[in-house]
PDB file of N, CA and C in Angstrom:
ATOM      1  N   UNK A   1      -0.879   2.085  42.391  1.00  0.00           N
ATOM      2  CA  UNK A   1      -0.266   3.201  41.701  1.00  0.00           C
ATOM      3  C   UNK A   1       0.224   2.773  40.311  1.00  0.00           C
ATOM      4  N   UNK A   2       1.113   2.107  40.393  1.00  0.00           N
ATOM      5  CA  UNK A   2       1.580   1.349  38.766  1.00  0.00           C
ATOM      6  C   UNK A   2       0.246   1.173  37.842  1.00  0.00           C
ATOM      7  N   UNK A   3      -1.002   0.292  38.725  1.00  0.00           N
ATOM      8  CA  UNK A   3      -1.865   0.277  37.840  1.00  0.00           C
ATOM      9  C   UNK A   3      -2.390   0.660  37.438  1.00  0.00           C
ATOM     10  N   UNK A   4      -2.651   2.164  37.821  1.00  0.00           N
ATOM     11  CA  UNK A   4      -3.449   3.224  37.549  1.00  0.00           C
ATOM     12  C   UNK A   4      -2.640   4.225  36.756  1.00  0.00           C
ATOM     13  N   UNK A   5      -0.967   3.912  36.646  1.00  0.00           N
ATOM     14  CA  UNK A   5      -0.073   4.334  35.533  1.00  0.00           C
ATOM     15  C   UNK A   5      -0.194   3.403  34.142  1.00  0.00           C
ATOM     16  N   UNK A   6      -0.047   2.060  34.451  1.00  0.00           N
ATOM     17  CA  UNK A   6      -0.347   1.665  33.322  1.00  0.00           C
ATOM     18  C   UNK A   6      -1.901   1.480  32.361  1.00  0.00           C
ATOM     19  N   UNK A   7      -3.276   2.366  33.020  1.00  0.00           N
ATOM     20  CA  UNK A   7      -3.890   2.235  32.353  1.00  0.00           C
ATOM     21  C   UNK A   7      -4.028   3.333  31.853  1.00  0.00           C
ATOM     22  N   UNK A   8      -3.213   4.265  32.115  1.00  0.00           N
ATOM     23  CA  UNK A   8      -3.258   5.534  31.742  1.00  0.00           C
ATOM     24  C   UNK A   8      -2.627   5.588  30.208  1.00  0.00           C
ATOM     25  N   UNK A   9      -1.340   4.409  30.435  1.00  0.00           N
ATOM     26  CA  UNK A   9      -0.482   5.015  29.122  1.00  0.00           C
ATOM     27  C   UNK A   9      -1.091   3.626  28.581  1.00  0.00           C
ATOM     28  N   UNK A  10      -2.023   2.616  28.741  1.00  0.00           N
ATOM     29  CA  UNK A  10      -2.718   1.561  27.415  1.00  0.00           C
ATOM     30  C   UNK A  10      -3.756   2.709  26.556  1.00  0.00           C
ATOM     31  N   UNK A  11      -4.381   3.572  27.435  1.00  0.00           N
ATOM     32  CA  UNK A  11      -5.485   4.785  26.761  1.00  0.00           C
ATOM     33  C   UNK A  11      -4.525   5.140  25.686  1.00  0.00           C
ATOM     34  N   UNK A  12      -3.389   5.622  26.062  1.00  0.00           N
ATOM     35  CA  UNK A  12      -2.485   6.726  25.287  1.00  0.00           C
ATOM     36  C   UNK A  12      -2.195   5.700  23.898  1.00  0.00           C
ATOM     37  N   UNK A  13      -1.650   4.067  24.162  1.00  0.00           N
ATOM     38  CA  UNK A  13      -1.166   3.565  22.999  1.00  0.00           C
ATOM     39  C   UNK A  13      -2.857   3.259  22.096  1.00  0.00           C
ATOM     40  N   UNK A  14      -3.953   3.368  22.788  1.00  0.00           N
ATOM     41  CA  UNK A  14      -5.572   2.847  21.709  1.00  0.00           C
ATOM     42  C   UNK A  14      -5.121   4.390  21.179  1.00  0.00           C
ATOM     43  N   UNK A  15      -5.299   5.616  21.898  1.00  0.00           N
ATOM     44  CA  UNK A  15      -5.586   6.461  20.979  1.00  0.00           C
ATOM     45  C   UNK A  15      -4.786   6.502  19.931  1.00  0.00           C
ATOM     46  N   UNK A  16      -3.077   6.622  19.823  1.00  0.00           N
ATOM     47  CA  UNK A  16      -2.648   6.649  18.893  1.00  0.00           C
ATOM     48  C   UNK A  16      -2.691   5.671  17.945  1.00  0.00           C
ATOM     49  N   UNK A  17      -2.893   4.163  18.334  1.00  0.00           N
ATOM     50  CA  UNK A  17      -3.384   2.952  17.742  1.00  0.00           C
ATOM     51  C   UNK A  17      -4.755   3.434  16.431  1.00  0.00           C
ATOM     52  N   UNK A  18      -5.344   4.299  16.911  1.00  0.00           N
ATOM     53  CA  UNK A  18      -6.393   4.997  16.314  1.00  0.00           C
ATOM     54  C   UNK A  18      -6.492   5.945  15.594  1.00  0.00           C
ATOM     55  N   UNK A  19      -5.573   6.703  15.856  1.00  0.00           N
ATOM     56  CA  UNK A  19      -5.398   8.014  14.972  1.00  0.00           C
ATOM     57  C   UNK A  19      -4.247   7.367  14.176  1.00  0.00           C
ATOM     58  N   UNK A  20      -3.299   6.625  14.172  1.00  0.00           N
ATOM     59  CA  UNK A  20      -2.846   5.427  12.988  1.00  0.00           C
ATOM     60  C   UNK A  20      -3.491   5.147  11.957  1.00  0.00           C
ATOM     61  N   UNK A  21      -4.397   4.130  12.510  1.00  0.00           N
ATOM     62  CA  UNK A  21      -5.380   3.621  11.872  1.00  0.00           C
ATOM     63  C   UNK A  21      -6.342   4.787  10.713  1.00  0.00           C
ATOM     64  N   UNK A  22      -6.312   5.904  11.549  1.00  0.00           N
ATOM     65  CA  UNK A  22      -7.290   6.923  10.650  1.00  0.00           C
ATOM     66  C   UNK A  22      -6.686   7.318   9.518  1.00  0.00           C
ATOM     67  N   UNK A  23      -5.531   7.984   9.561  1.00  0.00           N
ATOM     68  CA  UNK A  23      -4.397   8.276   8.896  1.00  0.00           C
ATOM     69  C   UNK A  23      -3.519   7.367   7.732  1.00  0.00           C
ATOM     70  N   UNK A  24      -3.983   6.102   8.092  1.00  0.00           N
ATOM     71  CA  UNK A  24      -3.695   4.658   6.692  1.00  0.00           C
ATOM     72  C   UNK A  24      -5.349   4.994   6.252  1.00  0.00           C
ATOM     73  N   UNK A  25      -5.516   5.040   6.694  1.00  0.00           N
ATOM     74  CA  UNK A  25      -7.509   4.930   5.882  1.00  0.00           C
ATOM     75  C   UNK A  25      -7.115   6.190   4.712  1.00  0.00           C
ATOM     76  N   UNK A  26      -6.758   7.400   5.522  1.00  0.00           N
ATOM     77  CA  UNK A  26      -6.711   8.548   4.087  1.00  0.00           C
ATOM     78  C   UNK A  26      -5.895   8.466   3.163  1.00  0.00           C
ATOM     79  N   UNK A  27      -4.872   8.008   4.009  1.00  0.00           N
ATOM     80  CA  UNK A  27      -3.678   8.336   2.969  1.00  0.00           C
ATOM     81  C   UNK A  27      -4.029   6.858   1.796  1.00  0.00           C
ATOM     82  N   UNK A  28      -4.661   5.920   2.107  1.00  0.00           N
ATOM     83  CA  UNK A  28      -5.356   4.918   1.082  1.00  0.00           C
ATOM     84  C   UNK A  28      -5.786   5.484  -0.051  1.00  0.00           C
ATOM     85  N   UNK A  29      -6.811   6.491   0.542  1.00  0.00           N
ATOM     86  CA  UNK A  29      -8.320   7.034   0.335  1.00  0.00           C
ATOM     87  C   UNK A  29      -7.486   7.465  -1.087  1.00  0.00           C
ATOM     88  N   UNK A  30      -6.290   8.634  -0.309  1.00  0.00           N
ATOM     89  CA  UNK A  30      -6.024   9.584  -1.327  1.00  0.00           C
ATOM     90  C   UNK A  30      -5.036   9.005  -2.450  1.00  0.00           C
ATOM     91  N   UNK A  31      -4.498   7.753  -2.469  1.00  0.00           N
ATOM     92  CA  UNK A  31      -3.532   6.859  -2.933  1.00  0.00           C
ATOM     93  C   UNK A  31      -4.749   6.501  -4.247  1.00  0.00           C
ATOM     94  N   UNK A  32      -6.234   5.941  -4.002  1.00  0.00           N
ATOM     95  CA  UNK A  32      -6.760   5.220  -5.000  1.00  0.00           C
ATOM     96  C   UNK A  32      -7.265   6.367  -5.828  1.00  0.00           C
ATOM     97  N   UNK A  33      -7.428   7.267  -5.127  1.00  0.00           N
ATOM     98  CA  UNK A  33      -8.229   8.568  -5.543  1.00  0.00           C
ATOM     99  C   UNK A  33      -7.005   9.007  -6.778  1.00  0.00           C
ATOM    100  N   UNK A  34      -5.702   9.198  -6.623  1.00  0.00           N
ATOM    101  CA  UNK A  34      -4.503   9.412  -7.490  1.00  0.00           C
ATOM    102  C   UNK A  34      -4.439   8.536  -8.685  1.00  0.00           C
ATOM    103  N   UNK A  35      -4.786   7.081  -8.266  1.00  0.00           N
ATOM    104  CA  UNK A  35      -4.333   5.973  -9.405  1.00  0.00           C
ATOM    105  C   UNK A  35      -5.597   5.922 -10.370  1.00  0.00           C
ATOM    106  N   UNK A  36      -6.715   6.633  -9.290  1.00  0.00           N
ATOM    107  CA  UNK A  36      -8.289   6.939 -10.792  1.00  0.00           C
ATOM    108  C   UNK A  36      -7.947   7.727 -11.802  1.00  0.00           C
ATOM    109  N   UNK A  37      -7.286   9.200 -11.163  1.00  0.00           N
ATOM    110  CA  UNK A  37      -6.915  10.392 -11.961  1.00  0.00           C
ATOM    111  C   UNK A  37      -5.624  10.405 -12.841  1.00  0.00           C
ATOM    112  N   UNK A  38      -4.934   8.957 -12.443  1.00  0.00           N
ATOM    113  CA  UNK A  38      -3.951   9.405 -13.609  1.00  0.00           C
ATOM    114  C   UNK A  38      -4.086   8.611 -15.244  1.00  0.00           C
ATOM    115  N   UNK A  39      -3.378   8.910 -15.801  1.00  0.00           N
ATOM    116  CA  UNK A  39      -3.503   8.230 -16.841  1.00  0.00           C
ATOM    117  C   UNK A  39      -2.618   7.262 -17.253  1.00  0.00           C
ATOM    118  N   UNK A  40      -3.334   6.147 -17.565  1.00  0.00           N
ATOM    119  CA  UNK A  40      -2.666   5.363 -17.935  1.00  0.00           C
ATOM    120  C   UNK A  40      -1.528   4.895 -19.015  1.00  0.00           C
ATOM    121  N   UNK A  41      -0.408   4.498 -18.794  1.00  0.00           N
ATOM    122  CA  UNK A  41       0.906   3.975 -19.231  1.00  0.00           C
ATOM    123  C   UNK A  41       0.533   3.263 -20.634  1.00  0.00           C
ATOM    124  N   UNK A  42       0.522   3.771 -21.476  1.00  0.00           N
ATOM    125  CA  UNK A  42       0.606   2.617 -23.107  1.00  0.00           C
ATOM    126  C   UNK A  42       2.007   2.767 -23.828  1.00  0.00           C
ATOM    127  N   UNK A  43       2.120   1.461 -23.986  1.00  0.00           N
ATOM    128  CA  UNK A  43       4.123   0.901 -24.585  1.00  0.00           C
ATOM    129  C   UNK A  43       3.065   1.146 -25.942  1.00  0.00           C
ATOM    130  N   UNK A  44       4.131   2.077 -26.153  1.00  0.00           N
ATOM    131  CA  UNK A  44       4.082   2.546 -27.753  1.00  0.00           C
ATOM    132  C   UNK A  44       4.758   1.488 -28.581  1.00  0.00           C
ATOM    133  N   UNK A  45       4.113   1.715 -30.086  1.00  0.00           N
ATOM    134  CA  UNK A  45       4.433   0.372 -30.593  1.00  0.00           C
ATOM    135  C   UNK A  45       6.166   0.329 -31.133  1.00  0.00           C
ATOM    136  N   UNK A  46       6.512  -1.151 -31.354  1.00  0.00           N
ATOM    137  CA  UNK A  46       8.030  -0.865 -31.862  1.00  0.00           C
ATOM    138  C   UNK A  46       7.954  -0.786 -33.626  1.00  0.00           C
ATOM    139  N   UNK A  47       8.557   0.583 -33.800  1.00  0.00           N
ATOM    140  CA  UNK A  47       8.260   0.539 -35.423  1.00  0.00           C
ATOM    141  C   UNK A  47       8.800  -0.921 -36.032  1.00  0.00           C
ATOM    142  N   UNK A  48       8.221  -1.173 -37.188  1.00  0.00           N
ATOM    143  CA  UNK A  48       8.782  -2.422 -37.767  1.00  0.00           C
ATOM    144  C   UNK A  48       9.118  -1.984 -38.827  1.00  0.00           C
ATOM    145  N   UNK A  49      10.045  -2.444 -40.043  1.00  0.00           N
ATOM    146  CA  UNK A  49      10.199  -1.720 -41.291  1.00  0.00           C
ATOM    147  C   UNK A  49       9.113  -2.567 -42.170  1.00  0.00           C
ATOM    148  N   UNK A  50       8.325  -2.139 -43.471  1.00  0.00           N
ATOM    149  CA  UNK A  50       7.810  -2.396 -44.528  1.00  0.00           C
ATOM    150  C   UNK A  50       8.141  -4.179 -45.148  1.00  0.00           C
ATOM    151  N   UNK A  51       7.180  -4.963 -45.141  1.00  0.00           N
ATOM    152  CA  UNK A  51       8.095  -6.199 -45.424  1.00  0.00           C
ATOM    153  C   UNK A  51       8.362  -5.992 -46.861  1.00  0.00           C
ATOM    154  N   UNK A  52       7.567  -5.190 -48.094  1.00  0.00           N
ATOM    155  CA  UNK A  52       8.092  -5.283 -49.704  1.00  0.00           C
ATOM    156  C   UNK A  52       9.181  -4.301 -49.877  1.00  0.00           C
ATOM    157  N   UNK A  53       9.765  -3.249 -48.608  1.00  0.00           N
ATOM    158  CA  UNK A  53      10.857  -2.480 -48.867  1.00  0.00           C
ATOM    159  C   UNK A  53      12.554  -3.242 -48.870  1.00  0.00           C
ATOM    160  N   UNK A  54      12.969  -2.804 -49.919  1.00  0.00           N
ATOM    161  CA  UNK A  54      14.325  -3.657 -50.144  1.00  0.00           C
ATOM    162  C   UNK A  54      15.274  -2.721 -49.791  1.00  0.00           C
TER     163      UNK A  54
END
């Protein structure tokens, strides 16, 4: 009896082990898919003053 309980709930921890697993795959998917579409960060320059201005 136990053993036929505990292979019941090892099924239960693969499936969710699996639908885990599926769910890091997209949310990846949709993570690299974001960092293609955005645009990229440029440090604007620091003004400097004129070196012949007095």
């Amino acid at each position: 009896m136990q053993r036929d309980e505990a292979v019941v709930q090892l099924k239960g921890l693969k499936k969710t082990e699996k639908d885990l697993n599926k769910a890091l795959k997209e949310r990846e998917a949709h993570l690299h898919q974001m960092e293609k579409q955005a645009k990229p960060y440029v440090i604007p320059p620091i003004p400097r003053p004129h070196p012949f201005q007095s």
